[in-house]
N, C-alpha and C. Protein backbone atom coordinates (compact mmCIF):
# COMPACT_ATOMS: atom_id res chain seq x y z
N UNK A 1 41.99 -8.66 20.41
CA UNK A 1 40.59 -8.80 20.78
C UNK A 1 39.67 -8.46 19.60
N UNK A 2 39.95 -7.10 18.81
CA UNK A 2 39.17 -7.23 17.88
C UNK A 2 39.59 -7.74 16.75
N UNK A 3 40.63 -8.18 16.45
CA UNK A 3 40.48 -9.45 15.21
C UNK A 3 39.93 -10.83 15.75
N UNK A 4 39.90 -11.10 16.84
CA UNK A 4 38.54 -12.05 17.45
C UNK A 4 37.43 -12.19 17.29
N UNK A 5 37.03 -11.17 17.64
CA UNK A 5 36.01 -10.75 17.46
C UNK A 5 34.95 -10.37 15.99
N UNK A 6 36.27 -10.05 14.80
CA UNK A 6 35.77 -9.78 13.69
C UNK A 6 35.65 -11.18 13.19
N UNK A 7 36.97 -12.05 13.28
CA UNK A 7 37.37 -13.72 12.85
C UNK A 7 35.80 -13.81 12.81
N UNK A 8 34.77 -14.30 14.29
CA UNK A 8 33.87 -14.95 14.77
C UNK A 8 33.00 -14.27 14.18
N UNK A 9 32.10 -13.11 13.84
CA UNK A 9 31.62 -12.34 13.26
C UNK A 9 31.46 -12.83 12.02
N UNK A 10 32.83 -12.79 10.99
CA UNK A 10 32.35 -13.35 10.11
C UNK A 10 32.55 -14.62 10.16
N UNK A 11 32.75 -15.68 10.63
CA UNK A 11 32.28 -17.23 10.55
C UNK A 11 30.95 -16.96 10.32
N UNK A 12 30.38 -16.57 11.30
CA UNK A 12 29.03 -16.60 11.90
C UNK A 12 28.21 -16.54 10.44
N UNK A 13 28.58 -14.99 9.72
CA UNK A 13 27.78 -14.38 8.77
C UNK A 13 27.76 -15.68 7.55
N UNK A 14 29.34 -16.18 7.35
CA UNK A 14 29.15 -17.02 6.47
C UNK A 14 28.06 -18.02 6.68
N UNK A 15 28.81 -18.83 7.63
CA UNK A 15 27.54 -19.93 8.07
C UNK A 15 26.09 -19.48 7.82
N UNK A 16 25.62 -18.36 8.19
CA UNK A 16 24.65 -18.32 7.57
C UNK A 16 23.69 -17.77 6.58
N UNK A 17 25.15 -17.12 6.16
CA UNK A 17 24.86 -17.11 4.68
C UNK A 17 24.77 -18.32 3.78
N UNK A 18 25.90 -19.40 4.00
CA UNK A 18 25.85 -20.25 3.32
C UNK A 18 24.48 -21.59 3.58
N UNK A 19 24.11 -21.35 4.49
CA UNK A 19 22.29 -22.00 4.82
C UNK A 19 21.80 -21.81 3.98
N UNK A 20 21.28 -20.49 4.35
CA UNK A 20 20.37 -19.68 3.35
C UNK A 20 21.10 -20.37 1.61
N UNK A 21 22.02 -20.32 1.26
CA UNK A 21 22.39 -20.61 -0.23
C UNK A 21 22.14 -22.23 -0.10
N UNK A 22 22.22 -22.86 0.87
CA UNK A 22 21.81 -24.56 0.80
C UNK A 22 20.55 -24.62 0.78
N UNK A 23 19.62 -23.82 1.51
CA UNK A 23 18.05 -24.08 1.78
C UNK A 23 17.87 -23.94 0.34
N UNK A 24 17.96 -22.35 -0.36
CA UNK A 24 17.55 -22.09 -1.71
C UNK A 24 17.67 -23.54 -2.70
N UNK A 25 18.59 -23.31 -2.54
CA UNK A 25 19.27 -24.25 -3.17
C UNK A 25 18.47 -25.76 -3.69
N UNK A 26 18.16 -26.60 -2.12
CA UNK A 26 17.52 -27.44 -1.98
C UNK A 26 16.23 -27.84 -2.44
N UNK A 27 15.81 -26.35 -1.98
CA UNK A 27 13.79 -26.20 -1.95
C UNK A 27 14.34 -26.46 -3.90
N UNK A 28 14.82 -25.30 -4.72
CA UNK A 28 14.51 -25.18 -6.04
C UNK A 28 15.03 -26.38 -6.61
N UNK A 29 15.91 -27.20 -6.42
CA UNK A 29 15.87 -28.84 -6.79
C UNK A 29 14.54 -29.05 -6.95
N UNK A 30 14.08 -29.20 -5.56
CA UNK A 30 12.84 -30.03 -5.17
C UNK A 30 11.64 -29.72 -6.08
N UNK A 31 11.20 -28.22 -6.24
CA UNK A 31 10.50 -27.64 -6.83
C UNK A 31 10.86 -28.42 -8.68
N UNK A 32 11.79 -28.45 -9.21
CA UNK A 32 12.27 -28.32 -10.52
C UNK A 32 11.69 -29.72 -10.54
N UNK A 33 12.01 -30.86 -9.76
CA UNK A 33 11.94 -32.60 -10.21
C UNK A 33 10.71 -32.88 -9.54
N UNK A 34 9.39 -31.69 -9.12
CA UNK A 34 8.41 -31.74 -8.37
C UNK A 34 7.44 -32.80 -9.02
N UNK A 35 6.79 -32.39 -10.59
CA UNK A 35 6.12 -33.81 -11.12
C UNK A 35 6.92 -35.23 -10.73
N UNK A 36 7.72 -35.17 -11.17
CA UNK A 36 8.84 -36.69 -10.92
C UNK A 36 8.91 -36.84 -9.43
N UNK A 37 8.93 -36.14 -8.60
CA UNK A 37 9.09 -36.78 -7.53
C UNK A 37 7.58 -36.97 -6.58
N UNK A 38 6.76 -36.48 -7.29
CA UNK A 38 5.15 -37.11 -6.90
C UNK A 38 4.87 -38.43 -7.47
N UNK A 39 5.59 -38.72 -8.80
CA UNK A 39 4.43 -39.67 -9.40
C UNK A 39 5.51 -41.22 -9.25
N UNK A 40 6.76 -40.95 -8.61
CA UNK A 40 7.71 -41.79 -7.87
C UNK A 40 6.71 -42.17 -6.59
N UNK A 41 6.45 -41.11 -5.78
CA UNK A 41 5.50 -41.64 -4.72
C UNK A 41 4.48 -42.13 -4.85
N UNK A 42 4.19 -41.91 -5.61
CA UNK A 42 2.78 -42.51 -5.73
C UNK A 42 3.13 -43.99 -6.76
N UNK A 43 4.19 -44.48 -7.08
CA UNK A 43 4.38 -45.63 -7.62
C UNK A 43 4.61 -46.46 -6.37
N UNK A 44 5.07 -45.83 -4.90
CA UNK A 44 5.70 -46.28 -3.86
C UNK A 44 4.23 -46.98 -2.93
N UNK A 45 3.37 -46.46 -3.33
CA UNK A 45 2.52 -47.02 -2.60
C UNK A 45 1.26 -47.66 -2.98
């Protein structure tokens, strides 16, 4: 029961730990290619 319990515990923690390291992750892409990816949009329209 409690290696069940620990197993699920840490899934859990990973999963969302590993979010949190995808969100970061994502946003600071976005942030870094931020000129380039405005003046792409604005060619788009």
């Amino acid at each position: 029961m409690l290696r069940r319990t620990l197993f699920w515990a840490h899934l859990a923690a990973g999963i969302v730990a590993g979010s949190v390291v995808l969100v970061m992750s994502v946003t600071g892409t976005l942030l870094t290619y931020e000129k380039q990816i405005l003046a792409w949009t604005e060619r788009i329209r």
